[in-house]
Protein backbone atom coordinates (compact mmCIF):
# COMPACT_ATOMS: atom_id res chain seq x y z
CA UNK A 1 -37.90 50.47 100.59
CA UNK A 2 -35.25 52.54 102.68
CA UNK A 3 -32.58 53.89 100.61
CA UNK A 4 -29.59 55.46 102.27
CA UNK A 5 -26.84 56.69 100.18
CA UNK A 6 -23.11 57.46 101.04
CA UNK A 7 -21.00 59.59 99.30
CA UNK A 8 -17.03 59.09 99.78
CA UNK A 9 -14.56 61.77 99.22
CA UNK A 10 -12.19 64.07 101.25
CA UNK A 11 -13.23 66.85 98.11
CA UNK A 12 -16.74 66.41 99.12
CA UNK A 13 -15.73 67.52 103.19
CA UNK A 14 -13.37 70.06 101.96
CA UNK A 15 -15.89 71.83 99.60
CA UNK A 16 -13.17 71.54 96.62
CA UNK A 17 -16.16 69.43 94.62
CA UNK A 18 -19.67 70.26 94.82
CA UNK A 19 -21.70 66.74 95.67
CA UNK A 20 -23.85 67.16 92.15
CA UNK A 21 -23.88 63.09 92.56
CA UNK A 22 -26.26 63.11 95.38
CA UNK A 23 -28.76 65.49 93.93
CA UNK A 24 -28.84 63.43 90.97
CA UNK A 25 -29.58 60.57 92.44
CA UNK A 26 -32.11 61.37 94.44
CA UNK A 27 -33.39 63.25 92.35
CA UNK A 28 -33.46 60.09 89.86
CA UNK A 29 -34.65 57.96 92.77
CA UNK A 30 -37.73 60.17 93.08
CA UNK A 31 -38.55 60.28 89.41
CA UNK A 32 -38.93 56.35 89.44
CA UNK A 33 -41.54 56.27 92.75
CA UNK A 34 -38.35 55.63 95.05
CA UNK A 35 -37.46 57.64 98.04
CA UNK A 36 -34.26 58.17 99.78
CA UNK A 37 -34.28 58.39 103.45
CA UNK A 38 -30.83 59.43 105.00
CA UNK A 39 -27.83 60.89 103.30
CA UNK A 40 -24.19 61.04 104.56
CA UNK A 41 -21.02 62.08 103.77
CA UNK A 42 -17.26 60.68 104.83
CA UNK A 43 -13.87 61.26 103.70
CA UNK A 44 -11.28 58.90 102.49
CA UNK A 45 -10.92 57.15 105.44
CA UNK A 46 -11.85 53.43 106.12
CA UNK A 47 -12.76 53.54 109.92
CA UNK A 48 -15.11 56.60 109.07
CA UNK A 49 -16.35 54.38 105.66
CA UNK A 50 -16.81 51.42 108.06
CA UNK A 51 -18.34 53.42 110.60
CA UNK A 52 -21.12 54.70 107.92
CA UNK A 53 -21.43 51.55 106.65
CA UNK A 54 -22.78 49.74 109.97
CA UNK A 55 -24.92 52.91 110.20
CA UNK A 56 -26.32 52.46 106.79
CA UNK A 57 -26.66 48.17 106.60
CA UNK A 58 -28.46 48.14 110.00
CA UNK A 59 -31.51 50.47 109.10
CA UNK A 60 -31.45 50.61 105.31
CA UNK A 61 -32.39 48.19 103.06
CA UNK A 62 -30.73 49.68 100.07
CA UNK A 63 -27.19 51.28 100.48
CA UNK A 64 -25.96 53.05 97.61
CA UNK A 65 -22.17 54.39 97.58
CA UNK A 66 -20.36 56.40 95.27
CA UNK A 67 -16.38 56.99 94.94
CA UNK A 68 -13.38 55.42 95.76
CA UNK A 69 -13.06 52.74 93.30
CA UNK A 70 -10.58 54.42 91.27
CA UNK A 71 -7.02 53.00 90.62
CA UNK A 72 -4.97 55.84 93.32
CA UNK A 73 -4.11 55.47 96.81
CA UNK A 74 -6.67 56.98 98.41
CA UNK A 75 -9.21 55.14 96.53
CA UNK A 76 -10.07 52.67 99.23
CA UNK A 77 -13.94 51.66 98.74
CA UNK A 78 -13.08 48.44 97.05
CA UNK A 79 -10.89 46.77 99.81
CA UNK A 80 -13.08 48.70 102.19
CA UNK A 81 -16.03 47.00 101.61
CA UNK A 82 -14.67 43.14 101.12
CA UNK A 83 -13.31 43.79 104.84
CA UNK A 84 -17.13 44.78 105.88
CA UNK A 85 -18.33 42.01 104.41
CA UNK A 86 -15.52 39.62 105.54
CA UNK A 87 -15.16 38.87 101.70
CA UNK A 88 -11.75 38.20 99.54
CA UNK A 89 -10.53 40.17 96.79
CA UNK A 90 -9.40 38.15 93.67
CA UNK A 91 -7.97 39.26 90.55
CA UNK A 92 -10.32 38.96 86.97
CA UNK A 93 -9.02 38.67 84.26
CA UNK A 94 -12.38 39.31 82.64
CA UNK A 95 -12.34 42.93 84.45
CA UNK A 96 -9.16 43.51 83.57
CA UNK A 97 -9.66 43.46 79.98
CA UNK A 98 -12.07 46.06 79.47
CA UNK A 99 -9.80 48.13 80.74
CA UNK A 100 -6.91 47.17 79.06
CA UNK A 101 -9.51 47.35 75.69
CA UNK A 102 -10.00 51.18 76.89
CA UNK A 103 -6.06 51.85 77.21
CA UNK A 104 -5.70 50.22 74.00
CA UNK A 105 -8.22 51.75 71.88
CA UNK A 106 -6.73 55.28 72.74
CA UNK A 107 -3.32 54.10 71.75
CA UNK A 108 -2.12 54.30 75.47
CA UNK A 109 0.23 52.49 78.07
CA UNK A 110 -1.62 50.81 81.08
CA UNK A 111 -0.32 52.79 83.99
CA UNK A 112 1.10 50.56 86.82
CA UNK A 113 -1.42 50.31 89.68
CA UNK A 114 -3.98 50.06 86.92
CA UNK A 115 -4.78 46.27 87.73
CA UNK A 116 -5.85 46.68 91.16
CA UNK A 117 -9.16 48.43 89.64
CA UNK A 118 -9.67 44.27 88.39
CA UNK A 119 -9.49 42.68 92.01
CA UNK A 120 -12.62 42.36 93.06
CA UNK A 121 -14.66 40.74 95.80
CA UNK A 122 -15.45 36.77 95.32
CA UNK A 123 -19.42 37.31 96.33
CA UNK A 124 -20.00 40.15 94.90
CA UNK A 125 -21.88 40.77 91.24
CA UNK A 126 -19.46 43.28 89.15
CA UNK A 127 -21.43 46.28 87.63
CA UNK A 128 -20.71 47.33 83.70
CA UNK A 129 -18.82 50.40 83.91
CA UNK A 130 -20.20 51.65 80.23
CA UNK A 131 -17.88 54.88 80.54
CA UNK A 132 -14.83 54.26 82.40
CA UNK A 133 -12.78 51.15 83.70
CA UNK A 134 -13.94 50.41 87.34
CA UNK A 135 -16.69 48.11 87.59
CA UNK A 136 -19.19 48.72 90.58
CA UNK A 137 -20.21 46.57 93.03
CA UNK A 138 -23.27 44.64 94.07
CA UNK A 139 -23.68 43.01 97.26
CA UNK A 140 -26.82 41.35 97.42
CA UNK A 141 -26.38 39.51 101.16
CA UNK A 142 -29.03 39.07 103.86
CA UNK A 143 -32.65 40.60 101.54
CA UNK A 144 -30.90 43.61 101.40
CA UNK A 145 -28.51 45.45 98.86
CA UNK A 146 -25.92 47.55 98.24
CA UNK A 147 -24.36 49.24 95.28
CA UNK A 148 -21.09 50.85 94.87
CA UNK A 149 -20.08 52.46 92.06
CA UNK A 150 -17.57 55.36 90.74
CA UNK A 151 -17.44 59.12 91.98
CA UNK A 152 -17.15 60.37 88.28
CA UNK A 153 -20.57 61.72 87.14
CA UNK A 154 -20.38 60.47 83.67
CA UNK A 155 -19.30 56.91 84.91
CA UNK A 156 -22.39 56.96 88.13
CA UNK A 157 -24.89 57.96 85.84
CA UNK A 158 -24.09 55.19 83.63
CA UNK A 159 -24.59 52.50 86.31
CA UNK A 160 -27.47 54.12 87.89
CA UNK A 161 -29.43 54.29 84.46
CA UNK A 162 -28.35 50.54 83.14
CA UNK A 163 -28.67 48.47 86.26
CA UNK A 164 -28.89 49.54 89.54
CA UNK A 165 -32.32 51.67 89.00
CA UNK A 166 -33.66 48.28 87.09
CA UNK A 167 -32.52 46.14 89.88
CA UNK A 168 -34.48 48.56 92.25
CA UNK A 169 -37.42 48.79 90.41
CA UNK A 170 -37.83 45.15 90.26
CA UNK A 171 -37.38 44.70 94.14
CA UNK A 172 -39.80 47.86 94.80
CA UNK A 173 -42.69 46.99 96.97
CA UNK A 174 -44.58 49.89 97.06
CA UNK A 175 -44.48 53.80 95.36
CA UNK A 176 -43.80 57.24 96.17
CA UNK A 177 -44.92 60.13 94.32
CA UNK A 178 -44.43 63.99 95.65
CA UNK A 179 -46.04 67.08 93.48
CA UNK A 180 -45.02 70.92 93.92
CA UNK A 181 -47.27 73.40 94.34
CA UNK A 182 -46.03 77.28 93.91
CA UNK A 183 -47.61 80.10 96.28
CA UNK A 184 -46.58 83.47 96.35
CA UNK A 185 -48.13 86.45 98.31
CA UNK A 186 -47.45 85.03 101.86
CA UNK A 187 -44.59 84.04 103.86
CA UNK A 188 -44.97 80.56 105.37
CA UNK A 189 -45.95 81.02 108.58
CA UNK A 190 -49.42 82.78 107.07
CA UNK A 191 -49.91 79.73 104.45
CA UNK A 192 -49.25 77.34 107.34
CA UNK A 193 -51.99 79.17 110.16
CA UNK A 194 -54.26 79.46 106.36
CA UNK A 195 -54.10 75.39 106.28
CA UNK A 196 -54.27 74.01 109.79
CA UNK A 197 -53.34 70.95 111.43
CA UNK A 198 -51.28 69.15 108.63
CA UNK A 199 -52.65 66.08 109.91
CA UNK A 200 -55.71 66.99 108.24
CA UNK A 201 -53.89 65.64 104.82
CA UNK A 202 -52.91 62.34 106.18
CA UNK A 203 -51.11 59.96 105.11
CA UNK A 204 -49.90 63.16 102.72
CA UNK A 205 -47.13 64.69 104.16
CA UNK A 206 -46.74 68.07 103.31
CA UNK A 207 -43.47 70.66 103.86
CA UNK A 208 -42.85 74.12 103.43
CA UNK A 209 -39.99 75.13 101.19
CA UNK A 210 -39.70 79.30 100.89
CA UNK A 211 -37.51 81.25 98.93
CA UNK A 212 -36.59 84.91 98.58
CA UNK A 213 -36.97 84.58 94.73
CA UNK A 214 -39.76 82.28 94.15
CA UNK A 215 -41.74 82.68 97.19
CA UNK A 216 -42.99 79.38 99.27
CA UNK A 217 -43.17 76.34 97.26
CA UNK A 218 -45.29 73.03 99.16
CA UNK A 219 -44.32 69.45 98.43
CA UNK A 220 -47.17 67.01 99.05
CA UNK A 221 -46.37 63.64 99.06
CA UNK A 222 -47.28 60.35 99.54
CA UNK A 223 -46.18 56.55 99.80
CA UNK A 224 -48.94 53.62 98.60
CA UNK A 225 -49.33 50.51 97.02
CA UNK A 226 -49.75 51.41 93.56
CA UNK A 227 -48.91 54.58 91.52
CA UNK A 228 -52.68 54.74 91.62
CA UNK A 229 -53.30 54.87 94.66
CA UNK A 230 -50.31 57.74 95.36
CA UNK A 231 -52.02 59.93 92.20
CA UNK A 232 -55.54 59.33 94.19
CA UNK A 233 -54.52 60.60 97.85
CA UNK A 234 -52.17 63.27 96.09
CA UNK A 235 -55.19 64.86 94.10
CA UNK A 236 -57.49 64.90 97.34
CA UNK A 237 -54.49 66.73 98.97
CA UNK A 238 -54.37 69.31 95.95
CA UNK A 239 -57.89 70.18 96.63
CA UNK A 240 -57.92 70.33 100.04
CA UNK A 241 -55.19 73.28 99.61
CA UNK A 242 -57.19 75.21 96.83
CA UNK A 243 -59.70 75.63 99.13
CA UNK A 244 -57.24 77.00 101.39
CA UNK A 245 -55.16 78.84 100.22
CA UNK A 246 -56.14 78.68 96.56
CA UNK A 247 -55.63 82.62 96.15
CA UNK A 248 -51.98 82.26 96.41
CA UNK A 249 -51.06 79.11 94.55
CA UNK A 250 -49.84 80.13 90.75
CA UNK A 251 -48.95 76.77 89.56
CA UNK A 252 -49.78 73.10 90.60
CA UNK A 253 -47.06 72.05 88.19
CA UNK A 254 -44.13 73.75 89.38
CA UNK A 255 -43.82 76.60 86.66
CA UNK A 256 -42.36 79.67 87.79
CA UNK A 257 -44.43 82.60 88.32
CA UNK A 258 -42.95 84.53 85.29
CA UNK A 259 -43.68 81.22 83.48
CA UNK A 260 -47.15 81.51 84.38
CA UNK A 261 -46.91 84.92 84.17
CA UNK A 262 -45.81 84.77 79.84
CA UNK A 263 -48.65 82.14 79.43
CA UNK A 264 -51.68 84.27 80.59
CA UNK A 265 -50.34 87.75 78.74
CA UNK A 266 -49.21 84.87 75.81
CA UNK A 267 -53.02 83.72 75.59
CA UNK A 268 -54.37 87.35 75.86
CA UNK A 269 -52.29 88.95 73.19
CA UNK A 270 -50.60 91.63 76.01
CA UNK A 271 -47.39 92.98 75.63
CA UNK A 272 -44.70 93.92 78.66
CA UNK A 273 -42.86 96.73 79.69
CA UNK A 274 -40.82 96.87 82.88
CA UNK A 275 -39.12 99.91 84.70
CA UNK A 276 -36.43 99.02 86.90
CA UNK A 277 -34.28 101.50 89.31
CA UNK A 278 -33.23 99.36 92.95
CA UNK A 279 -34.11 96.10 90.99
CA UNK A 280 -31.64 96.75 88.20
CA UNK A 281 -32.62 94.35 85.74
CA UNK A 282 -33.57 91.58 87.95
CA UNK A 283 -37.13 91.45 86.95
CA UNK A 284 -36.58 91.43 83.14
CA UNK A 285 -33.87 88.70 83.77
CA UNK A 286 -35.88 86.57 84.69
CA UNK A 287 -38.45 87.07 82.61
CA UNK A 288 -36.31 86.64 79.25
CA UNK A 289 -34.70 83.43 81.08
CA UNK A 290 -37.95 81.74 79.86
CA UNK A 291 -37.69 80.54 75.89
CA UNK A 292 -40.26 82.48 73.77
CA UNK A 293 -40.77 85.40 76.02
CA UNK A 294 -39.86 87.87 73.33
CA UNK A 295 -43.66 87.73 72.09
CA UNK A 296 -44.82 89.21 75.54
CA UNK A 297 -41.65 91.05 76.83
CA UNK A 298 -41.31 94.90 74.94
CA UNK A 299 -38.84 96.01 76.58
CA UNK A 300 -37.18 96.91 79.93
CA UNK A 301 -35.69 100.31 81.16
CA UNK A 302 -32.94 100.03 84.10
CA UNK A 303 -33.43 104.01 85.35
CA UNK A 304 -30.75 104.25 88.25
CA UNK A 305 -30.38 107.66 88.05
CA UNK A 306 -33.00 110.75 89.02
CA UNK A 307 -31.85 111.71 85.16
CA UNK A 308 -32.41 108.57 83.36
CA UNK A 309 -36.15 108.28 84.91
CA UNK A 310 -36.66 111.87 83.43
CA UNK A 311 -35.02 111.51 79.87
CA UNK A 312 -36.03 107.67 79.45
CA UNK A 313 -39.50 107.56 81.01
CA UNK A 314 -40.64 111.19 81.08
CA UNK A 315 -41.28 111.09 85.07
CA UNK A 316 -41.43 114.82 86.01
CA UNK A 317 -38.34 116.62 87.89
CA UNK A 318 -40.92 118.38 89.96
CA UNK A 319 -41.92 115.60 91.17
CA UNK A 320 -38.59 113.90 92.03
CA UNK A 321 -37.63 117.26 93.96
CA UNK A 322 -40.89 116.90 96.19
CA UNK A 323 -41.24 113.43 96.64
CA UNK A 324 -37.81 112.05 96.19
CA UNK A 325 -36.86 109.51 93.78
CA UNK A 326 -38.15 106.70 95.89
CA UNK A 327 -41.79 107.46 96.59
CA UNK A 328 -45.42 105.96 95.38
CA UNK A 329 -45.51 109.07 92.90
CA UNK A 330 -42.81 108.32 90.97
CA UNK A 331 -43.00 104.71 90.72
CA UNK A 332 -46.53 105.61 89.18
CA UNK A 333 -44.86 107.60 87.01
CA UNK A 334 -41.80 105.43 86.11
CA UNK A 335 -44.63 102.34 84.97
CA UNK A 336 -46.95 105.13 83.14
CA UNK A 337 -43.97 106.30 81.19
CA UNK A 338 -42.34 102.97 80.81
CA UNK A 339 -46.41 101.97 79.00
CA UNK A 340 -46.54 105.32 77.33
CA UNK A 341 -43.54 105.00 75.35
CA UNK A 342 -42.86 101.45 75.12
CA UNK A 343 -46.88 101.17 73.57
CA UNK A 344 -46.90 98.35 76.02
CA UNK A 345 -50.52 96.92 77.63
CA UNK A 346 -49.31 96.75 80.98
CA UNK A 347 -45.98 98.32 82.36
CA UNK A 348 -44.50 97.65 85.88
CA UNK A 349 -41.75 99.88 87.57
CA UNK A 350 -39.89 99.36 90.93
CA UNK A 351 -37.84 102.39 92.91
CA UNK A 352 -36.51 102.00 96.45
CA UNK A 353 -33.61 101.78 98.80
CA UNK A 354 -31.56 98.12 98.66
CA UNK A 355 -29.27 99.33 101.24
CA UNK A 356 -26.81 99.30 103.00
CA UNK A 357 -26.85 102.87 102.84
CA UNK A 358 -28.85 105.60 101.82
CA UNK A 359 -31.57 105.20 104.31
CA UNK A 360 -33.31 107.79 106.66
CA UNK A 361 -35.62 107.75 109.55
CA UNK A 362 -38.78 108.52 107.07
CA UNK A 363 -37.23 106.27 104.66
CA UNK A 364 -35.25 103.46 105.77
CA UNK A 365 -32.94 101.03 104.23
CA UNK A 366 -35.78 97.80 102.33
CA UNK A 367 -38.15 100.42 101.52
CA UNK A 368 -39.79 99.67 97.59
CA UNK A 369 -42.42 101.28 95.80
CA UNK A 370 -43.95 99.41 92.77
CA UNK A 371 -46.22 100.55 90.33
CA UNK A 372 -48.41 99.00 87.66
CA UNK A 373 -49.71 100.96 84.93
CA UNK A 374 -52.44 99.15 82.24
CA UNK A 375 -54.61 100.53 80.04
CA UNK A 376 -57.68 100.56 82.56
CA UNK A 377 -55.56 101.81 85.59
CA UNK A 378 -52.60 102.69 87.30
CA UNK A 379 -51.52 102.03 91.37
CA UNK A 380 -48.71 101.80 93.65
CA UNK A 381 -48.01 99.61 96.65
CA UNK A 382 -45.95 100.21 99.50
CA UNK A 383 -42.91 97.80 101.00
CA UNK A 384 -40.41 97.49 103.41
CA UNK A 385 -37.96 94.48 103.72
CA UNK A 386 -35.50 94.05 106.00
CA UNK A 387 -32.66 91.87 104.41
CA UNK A 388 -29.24 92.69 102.96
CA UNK A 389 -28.62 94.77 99.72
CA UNK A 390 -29.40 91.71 97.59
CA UNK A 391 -32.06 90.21 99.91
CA UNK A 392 -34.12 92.91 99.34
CA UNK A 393 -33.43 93.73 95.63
CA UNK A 394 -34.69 89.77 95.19
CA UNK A 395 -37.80 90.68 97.15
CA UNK A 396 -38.82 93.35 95.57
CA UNK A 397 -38.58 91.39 92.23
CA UNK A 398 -40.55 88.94 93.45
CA UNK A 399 -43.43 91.27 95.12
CA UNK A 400 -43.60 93.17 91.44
CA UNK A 401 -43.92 89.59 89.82
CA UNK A 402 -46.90 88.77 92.40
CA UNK A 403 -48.51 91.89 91.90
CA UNK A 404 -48.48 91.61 88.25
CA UNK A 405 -49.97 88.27 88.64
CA UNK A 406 -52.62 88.94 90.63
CA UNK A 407 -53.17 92.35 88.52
CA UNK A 408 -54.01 89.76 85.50
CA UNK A 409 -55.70 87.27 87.88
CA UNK A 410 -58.27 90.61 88.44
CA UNK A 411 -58.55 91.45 84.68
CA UNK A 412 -59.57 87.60 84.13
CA UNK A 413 -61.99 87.38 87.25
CA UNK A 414 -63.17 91.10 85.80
């Protein structure tokens, strides 16, 4: 079943309203084994709404539009689409009296103008507008569809969830299913030459989808007869990645890595300490954005200053003076100090350059140290990035993540 979906609105083009609609909906779409195939946007204006809508009724078989069928002057869907379909608009009376219900029941006037939002098109089914007064519209011409209904989230969401998703389902002639698969360690031009030919997954399809904070995340998916069938070629394609590239995949169910992260420590009894200097908080952020990380997470220490990684974590001034602030010696330092004091079981500590200033030749602008210190062990690793200020600050929280992972991944395997 192709789905297209048109979203009308001058806001939309103008960037005064962020288009939350659309991800919704497909987003909804997905969630019942439906996929949508093309996505546009137009104004409030009824050649460009025409226009879209010969676009959308020659190759889809499902056309889904929101906005415009307000009671204002630039809400134009309504006439708009009896024109397309060479259809008349008559006035109900039984649409009109919801909405004079709604008026009434709040103890208000009916606006003039209000009436217009009951003429509606002779062949087309009106849609129960549960949380406003505009009805939607269903055309259902020619095997294929279309459904029209309000720009206002509340009132969308309504229609979507009451009758235009049933109507789909009940139409649906085959099913889509996608799964996301979290990797982290390697960009995605590594994971990609680490796979091969994508054709190997067939009829999976399978796209990249990086990120500065989350590193690459892979969609498989797949489009079959039954839900059965989709779950069947899906879990071949799962396995053919493990072997892979199973090293860098943290979750198969789309946790995050400091989700997976809590878990293991969660199951092994560890407690969490985290120095932070370029970072500044970043990496504890996000690991106390997850509920019930306070029975992992000790504590964190922001240490911006050469002073506050002496007096807070005990790192030697000697040391500073030789090495400099942002070296391998003092991150070592920062995460044994940040374990030492905290009585953490594993501590992690990040010190480098975000930029834009403040670089040299010897140590330019992206350069991080990180250091992990555990009860067993301690070690620093070496990067350089080569983003903006916050680019890189968002990298290096995401390499100390990673290495923290793969620091517990060792203690398991151990």
């Amino acid at each position: 079943m192709n789905i297209e979906l048109i979203a009308v609105g001058d806001e939309l083009l103008l960037g005064t309203t962020l288009d939350r609609n659309s991800n919704w909906i497909a987003s909804r779409l997905t969630e019942n084994g439906l996929r949508l195939r093309w996505h546009e946007t137009v104004g409030d204006n009824e050649s460009d709404i025409r226009h879209q809508l010969r676009r959308a009724w020659n190759r889809a078989e499902v056309v889904l539009l929101t906005g415009g069928l307000g009671p204002t002057h630039d809400d134009i869907t309504r006439p708009v689409l009896a024109r397309f379909f060479e259809d008349d608009l008559l006035f109900r009376d039984d649409l009109m009296e919801p909405i004079r219900e709604r008026f009434r029941a709040r103890g208000l006037d009916i606006p003039p103008g209000t009436e217009v939002m009951a003429e509606f098109p002779v062949r087309a089914r009106p849609i129960p507008n549960l949380h406003g007064s505009a009805p939607g519209i269903h055309y259902h011409e020619d095997q294929k569809q279309l459904f029209a209904m309000p720009g206002v989230p509340v009132e969308m969401r309504g229609m979507m969830e009451s009758y235009v998703l049933p109507s789909l389902m009940e139409y649906r002639q085959d099913h889509y299913g996608f799964r996301t698969i979290k990797t982290t360690g390697r960009g995605e031009s590594h994971l990609a030459a680490l796979i091969g030919d994508p054709l190997l997954l067939k009829p999976v399809e399978l796209a990249f989808l990086p990120s500065i904070d989350y590193g690459v995340t892979l969609r498989i998916s797949a489009t079959a007869d039954s839900k059965q069938q989709v779950n069947a070629v899906l879990d071949q394609a799962e396995e053919f990645l493990k072997q892979r590239i199973g090293g860098f995949i943290y979750s198969f169910s789309g946790k995050l890595l400091e989700t997976v992260i809590l878990d293991v420590m969660r199951q092994r009894g560890l407690k969490l300490a985290v120095a932070e200097s370029c970072t500044g908080g970043i990496i504890s952020s996000r690991i106390i954005s997850i509920p019930g990380s306070s029975d992992v997470f000790e504590r964190g220490f922001i240490t911006y200053s050469d002073g506050s990684k002496t007096d807070l974590l005990g790192v030697d001034p000697a040391i500073i003076a030789t090495q400099g602030a942002v070296s391998g010696d003092v991150a070592q330092a920062m995460a044994d100090g940040a374990r030492q004091r905290s009585g953490a079981d594993i501590a992690m500590a990040v010190t480098g350059i975000a930029g834009p200033s403040g670089g040299t030749s010897e140590k330019p602008v992206g350069l991080v140290y990180i250091g992990l210190s555990d009860r067993e062990h301690s070690e620093t690793h070496r990067f350089q990035f080569t983003g903006d200020r916050d680019t890189n600050r968002r990298r290096a929280a995401q390499a100390a993540l990673n290495l923290l992972w793969m620091r517990l991944q060792e203690t398991r395997n151990g």
